[in-house]
N, C-alpha and C. Protein backbone atom coordinates (compact mmCIF):
# COMPACT_ATOMS: atom_id res chain seq x y z
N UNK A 1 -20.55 23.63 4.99
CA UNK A 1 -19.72 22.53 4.55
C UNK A 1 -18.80 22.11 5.70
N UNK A 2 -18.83 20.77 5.76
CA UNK A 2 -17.79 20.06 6.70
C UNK A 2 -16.62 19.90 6.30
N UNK A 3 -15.45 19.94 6.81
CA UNK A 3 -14.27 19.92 6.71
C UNK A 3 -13.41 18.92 6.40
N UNK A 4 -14.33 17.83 6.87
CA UNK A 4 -13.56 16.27 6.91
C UNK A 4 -14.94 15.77 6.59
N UNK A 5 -14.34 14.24 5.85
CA UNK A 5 -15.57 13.34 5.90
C UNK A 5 -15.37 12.17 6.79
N UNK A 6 -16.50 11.49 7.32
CA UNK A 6 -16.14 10.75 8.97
C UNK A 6 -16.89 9.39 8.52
N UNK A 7 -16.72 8.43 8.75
CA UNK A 7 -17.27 7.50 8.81
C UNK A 7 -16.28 6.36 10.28
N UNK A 8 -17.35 5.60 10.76
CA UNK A 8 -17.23 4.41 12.04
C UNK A 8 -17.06 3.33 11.43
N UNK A 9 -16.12 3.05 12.17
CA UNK A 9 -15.44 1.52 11.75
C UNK A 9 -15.69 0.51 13.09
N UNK A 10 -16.37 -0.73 12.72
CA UNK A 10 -16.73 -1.52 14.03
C UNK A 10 -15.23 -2.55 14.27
N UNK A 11 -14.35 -1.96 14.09
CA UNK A 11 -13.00 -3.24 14.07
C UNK A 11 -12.07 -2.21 14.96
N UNK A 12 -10.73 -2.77 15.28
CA UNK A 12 -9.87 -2.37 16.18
C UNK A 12 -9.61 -1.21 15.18
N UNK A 13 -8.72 -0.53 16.12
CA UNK A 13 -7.71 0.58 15.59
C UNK A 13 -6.50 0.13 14.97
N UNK A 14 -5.77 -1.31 14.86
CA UNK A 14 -5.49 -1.49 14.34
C UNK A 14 -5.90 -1.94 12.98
N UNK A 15 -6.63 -2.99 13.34
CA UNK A 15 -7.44 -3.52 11.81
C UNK A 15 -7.73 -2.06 10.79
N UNK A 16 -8.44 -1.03 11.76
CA UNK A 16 -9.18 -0.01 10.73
C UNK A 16 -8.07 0.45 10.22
N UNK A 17 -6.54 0.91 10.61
CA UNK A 17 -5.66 1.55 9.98
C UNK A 17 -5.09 0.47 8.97
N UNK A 18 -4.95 -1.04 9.01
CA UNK A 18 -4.86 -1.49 7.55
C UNK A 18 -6.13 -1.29 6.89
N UNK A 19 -7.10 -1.66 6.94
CA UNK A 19 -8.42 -1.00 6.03
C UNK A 19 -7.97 0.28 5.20
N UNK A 20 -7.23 1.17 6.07
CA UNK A 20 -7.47 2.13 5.60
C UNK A 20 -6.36 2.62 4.51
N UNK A 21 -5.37 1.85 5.02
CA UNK A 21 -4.10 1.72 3.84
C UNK A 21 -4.48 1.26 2.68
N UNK A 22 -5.28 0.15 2.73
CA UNK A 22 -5.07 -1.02 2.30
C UNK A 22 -6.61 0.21 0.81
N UNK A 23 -7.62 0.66 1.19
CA UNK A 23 -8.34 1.71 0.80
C UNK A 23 -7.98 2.60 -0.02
N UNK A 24 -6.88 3.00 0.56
CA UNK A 24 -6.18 4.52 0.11
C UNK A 24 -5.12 4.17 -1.22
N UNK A 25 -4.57 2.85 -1.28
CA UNK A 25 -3.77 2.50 -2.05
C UNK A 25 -4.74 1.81 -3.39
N UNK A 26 -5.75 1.34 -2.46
CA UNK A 26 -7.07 0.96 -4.26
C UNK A 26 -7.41 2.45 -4.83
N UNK A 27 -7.41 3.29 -4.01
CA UNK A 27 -8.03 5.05 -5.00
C UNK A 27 -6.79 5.67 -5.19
N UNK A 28 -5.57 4.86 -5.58
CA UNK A 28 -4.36 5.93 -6.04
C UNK A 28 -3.17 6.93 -5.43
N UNK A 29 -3.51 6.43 -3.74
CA UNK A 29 -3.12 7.33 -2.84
C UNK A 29 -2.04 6.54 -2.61
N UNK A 30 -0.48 6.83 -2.27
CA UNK A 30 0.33 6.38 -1.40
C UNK A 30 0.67 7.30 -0.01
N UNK A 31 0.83 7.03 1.12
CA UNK A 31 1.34 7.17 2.55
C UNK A 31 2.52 8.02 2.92
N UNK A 32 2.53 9.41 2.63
CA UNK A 32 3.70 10.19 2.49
C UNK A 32 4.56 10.58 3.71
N UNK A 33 3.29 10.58 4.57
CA UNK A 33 3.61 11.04 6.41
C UNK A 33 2.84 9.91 6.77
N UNK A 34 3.21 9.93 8.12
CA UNK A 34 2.49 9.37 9.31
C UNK A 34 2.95 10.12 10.87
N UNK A 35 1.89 10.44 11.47
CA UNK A 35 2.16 11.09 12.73
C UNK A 35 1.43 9.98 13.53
N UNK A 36 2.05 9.06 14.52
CA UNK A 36 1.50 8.78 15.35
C UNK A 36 1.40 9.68 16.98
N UNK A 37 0.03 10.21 16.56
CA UNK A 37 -0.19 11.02 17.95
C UNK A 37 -0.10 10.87 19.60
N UNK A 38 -0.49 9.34 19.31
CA UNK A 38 -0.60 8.34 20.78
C UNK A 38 1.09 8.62 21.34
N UNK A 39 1.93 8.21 20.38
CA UNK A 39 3.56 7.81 20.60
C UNK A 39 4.03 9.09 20.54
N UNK A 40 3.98 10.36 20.05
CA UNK A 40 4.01 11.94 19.97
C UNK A 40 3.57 12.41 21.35
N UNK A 41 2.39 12.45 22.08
CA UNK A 41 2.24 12.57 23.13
C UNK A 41 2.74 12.07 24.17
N UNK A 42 2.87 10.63 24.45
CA UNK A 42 3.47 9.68 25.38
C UNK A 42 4.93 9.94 25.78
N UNK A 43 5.44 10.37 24.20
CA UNK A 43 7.02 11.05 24.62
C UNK A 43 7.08 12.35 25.04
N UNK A 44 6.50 13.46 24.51
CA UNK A 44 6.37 14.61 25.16
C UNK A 44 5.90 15.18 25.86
N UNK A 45 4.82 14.75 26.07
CA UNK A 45 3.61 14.81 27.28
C UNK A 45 3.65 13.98 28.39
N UNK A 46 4.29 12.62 28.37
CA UNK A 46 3.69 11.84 29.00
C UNK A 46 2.64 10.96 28.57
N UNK A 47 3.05 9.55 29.43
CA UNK A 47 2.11 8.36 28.98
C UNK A 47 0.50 8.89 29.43
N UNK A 48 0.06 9.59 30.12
CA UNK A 48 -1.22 9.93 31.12
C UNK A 48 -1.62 10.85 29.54
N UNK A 49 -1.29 11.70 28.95
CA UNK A 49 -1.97 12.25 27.91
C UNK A 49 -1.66 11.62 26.73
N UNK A 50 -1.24 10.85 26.60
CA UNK A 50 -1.30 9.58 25.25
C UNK A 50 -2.35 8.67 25.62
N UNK A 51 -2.76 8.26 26.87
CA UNK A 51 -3.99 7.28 27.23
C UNK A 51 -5.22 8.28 26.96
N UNK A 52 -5.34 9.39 26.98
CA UNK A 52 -6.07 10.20 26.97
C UNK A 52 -6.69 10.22 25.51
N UNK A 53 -5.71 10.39 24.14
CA UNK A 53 -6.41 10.74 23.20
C UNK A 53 -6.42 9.26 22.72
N UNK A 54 -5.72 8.06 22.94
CA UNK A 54 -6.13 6.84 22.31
C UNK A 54 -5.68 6.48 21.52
N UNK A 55 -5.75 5.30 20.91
CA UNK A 55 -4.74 5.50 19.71
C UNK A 55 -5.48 6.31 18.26
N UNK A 56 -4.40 7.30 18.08
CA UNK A 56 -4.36 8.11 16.95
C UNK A 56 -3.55 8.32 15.96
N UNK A 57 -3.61 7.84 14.63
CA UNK A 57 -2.83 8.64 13.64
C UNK A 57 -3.28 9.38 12.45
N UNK A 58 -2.50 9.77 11.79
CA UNK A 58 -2.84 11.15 10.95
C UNK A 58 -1.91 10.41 9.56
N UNK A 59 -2.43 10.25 8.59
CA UNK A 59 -1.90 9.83 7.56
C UNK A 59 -1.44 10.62 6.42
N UNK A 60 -0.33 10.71 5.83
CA UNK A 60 -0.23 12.01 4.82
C UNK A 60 -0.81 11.43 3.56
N UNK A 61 -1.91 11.38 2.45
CA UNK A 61 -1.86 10.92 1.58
C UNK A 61 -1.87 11.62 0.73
N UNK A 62 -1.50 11.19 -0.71
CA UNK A 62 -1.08 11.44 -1.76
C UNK A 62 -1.27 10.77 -3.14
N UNK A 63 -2.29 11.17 -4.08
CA UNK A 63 -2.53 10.71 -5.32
C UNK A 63 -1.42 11.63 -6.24
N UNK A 64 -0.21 11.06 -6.82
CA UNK A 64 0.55 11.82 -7.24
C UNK A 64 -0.11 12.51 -8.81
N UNK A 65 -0.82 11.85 -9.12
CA UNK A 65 -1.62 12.41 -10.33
C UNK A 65 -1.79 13.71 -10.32
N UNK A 66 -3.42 13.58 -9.11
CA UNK A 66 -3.92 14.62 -8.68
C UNK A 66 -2.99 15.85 -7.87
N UNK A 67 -2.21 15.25 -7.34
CA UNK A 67 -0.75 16.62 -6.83
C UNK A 67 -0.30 17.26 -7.81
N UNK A 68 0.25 16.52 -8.79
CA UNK A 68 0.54 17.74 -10.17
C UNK A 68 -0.22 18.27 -10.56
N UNK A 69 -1.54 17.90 -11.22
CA UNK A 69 -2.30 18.57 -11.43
C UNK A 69 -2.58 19.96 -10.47
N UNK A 70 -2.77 19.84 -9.13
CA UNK A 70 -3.34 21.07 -8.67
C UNK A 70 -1.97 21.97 -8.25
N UNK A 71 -0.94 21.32 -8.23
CA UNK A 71 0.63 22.52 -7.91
C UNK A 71 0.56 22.67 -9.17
N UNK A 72 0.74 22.12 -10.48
CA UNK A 72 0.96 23.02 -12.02
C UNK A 72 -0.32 24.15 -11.79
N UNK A 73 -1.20 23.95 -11.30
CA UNK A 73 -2.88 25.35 -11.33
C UNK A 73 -2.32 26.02 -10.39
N UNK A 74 -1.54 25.61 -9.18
CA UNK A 74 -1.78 26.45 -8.13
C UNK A 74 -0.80 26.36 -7.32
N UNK A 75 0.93 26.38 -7.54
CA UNK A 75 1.78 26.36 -6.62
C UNK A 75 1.22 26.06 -5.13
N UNK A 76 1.06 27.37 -4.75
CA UNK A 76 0.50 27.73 -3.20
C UNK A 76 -0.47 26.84 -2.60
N UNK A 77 -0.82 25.81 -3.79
CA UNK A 77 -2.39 24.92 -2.83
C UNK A 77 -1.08 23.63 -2.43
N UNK A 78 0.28 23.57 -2.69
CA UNK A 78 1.13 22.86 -2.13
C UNK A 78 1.28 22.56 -0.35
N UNK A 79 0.55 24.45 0.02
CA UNK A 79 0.39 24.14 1.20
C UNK A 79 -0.29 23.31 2.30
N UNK A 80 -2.02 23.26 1.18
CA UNK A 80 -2.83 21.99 1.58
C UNK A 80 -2.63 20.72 1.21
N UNK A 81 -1.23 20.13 0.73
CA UNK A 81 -1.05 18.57 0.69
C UNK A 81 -0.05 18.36 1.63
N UNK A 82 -0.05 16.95 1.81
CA UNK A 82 -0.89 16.24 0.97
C UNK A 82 -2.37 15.97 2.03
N UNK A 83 -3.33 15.23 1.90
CA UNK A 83 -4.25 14.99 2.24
C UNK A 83 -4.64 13.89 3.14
N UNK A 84 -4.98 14.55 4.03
CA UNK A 84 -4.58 14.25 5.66
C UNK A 84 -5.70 13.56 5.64
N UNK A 85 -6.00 12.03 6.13
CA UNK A 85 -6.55 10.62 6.68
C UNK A 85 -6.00 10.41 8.18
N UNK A 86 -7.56 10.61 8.71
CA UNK A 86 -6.97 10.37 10.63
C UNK A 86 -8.12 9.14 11.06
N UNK A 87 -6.92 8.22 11.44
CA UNK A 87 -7.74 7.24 12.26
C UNK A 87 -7.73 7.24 13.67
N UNK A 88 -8.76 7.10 14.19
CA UNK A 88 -8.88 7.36 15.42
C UNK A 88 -9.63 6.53 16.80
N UNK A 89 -8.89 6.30 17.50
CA UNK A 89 -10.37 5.80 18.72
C UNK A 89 -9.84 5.88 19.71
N UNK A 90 -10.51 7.03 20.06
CA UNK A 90 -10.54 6.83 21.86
C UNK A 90 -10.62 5.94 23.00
N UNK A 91 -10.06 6.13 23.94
CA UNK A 91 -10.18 4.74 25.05
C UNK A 91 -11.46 4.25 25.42
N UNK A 92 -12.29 4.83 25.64
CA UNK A 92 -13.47 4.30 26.02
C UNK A 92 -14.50 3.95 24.61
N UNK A 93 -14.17 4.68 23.43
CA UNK A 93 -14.49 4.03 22.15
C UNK A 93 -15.26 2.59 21.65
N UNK A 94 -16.64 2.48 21.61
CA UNK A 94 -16.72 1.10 20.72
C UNK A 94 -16.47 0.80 19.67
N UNK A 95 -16.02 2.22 18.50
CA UNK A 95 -15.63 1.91 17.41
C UNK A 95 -14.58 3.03 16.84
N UNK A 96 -13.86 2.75 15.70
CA UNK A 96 -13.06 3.58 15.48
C UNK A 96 -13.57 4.49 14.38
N UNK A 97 -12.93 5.81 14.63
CA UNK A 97 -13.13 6.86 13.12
C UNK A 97 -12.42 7.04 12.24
N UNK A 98 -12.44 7.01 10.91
CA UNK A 98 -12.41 7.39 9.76
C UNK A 98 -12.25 8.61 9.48
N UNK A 99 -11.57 9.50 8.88
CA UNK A 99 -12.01 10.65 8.55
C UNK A 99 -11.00 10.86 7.36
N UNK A 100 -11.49 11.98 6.45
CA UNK A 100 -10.37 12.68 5.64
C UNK A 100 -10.47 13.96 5.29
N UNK A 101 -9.64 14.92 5.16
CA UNK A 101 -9.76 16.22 4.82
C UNK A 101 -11.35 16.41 3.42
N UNK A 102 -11.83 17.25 3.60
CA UNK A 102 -13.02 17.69 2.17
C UNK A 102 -11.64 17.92 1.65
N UNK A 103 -11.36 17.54 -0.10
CA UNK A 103 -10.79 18.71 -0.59
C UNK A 103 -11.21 19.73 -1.55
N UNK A 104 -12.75 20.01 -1.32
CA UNK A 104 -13.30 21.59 -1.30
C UNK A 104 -12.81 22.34 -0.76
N UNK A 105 -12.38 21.98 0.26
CA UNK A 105 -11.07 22.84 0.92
C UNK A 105 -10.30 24.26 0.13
N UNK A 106 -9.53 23.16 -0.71
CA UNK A 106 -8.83 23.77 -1.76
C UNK A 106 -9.86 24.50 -2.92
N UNK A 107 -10.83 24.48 -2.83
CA UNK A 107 -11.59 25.37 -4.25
C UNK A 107 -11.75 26.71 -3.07
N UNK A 108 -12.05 26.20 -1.88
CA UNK A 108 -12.66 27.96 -1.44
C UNK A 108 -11.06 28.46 -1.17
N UNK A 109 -9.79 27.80 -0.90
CA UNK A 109 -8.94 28.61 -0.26
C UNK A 109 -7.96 28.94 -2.35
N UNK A 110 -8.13 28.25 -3.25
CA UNK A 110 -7.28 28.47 -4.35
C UNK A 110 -8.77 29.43 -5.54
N UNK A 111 -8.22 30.21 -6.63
CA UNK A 111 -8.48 30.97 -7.59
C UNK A 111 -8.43 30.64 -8.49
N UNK A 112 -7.50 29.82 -8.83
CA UNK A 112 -7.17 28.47 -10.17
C UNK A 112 -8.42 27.22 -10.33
N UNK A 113 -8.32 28.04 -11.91
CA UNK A 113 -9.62 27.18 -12.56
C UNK A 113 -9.74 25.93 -12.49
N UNK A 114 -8.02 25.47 -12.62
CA UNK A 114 -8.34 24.03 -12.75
C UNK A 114 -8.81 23.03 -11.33
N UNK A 115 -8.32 23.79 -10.57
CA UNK A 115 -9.04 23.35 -9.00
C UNK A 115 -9.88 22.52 -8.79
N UNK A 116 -11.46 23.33 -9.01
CA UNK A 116 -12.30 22.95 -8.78
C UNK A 116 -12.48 21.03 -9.36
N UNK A 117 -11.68 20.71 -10.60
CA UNK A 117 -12.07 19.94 -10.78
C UNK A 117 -10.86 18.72 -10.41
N UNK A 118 -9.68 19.26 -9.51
CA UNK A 118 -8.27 18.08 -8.79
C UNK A 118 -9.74 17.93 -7.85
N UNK A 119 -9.89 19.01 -7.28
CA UNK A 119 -10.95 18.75 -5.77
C UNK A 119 -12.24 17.89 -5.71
N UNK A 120 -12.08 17.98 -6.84
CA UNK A 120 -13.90 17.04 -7.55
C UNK A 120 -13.32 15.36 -7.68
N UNK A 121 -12.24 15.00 -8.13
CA UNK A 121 -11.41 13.88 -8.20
C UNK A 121 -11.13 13.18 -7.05
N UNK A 122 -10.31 14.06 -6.59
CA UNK A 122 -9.76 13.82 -4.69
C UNK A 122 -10.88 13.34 -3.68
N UNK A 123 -12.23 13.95 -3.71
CA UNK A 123 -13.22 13.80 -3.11
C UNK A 123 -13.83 12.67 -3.42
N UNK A 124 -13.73 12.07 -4.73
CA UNK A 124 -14.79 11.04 -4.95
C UNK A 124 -14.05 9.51 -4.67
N UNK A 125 -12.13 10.24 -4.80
CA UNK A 125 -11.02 9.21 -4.74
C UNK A 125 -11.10 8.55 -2.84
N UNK A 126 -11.56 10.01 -2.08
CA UNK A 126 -11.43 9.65 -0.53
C UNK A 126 -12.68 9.20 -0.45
N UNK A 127 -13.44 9.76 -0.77
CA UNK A 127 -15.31 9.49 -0.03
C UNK A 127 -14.79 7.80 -0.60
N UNK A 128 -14.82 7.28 -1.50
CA UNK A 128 -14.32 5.57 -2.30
C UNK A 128 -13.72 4.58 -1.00
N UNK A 129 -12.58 5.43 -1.02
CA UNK A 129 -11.88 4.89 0.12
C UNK A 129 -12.33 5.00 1.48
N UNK A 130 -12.97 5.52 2.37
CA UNK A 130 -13.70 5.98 3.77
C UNK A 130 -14.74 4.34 3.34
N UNK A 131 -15.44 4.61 2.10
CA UNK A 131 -16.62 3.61 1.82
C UNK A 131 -16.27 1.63 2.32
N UNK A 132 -15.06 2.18 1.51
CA UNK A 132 -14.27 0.22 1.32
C UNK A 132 -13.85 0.36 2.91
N UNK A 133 -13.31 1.04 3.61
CA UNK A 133 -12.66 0.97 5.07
C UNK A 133 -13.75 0.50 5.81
N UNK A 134 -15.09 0.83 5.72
CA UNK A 134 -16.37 0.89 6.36
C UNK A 134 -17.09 -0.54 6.12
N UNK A 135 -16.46 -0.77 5.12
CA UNK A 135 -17.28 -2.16 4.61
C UNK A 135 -16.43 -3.41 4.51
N UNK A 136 -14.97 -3.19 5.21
CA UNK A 136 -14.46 -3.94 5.53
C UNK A 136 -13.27 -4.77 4.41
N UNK A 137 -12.28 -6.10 4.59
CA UNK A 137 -11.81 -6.78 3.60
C UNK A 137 -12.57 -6.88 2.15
N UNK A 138 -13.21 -7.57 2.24
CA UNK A 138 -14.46 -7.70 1.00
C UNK A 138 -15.06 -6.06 -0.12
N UNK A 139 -15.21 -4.90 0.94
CA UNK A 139 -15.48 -3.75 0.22
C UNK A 139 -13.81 -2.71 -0.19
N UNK A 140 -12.75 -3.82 0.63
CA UNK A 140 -11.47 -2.55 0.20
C UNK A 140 -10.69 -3.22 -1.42
């Protein structure tokens, strides 16, 4: 099992990160974090290793539904939210990536019954959203 699910986006890194908002907010998710990695590096590293990884961010998302549900089963699976969306493209890049945490994740790392089925939700809520980002205005 893969860790993340990935899909290519043929539009800028900007465009794909509204896609991807714009995605995440049709399957129930709101935007809890944002790490921009490009601007994280550039200040601490230096501009020479911010050109390096491209522009990158890391999105915190959050279906507050599905969050209660799996902290009332499972306090401790608090540690795997919220559910991390990274857009990505490298400098030399023709297209940008997509990705989002599996959250099968959470069934192999939690013991709580009700799990299996926040993780069965979450998955079909992101794989939805990766789909509409991929297929553009018209599919979000």
């Amino acid at each position: 099992m893969t860790y993340t699910h990935t899909v290519t986006v043929d539009a800028s890194f900007e465009e794909s990160v509204q896609r991807t908002r714009v995605a995440l907010a049709a399957q129930g998710f709101g935007v809890l974090t944002e790490i921009d990695v490009h601007a994280t590096f550039a200040e601490k590293l230096g501009e020479e290793a911010a050109e390096e990884v491209g522009g990158y961010l890391i999105l915190g998302a959050c279906n507050p539904a599905l969050a209660r549900r799996a902290i009332l089963a499972d306090p401790d699976v608090g540690a795997l939210l919220p559910c991390n969306v990274v857009v990505r493209r490298g400098p030399s890049a023709e297209a940008t990536t997509v990705q989002a945490i599996n959250p099968a994740i959470m069934v192999q790392l939690s013991h709580a019954a009700q799990i299996p089925g926040v993780a069965a939700e979450a998955d079909t809520r992101l794989r939805a959203a990766l789909l509409a980002v991929q297929g553009g205005p018209a599919g979000a």
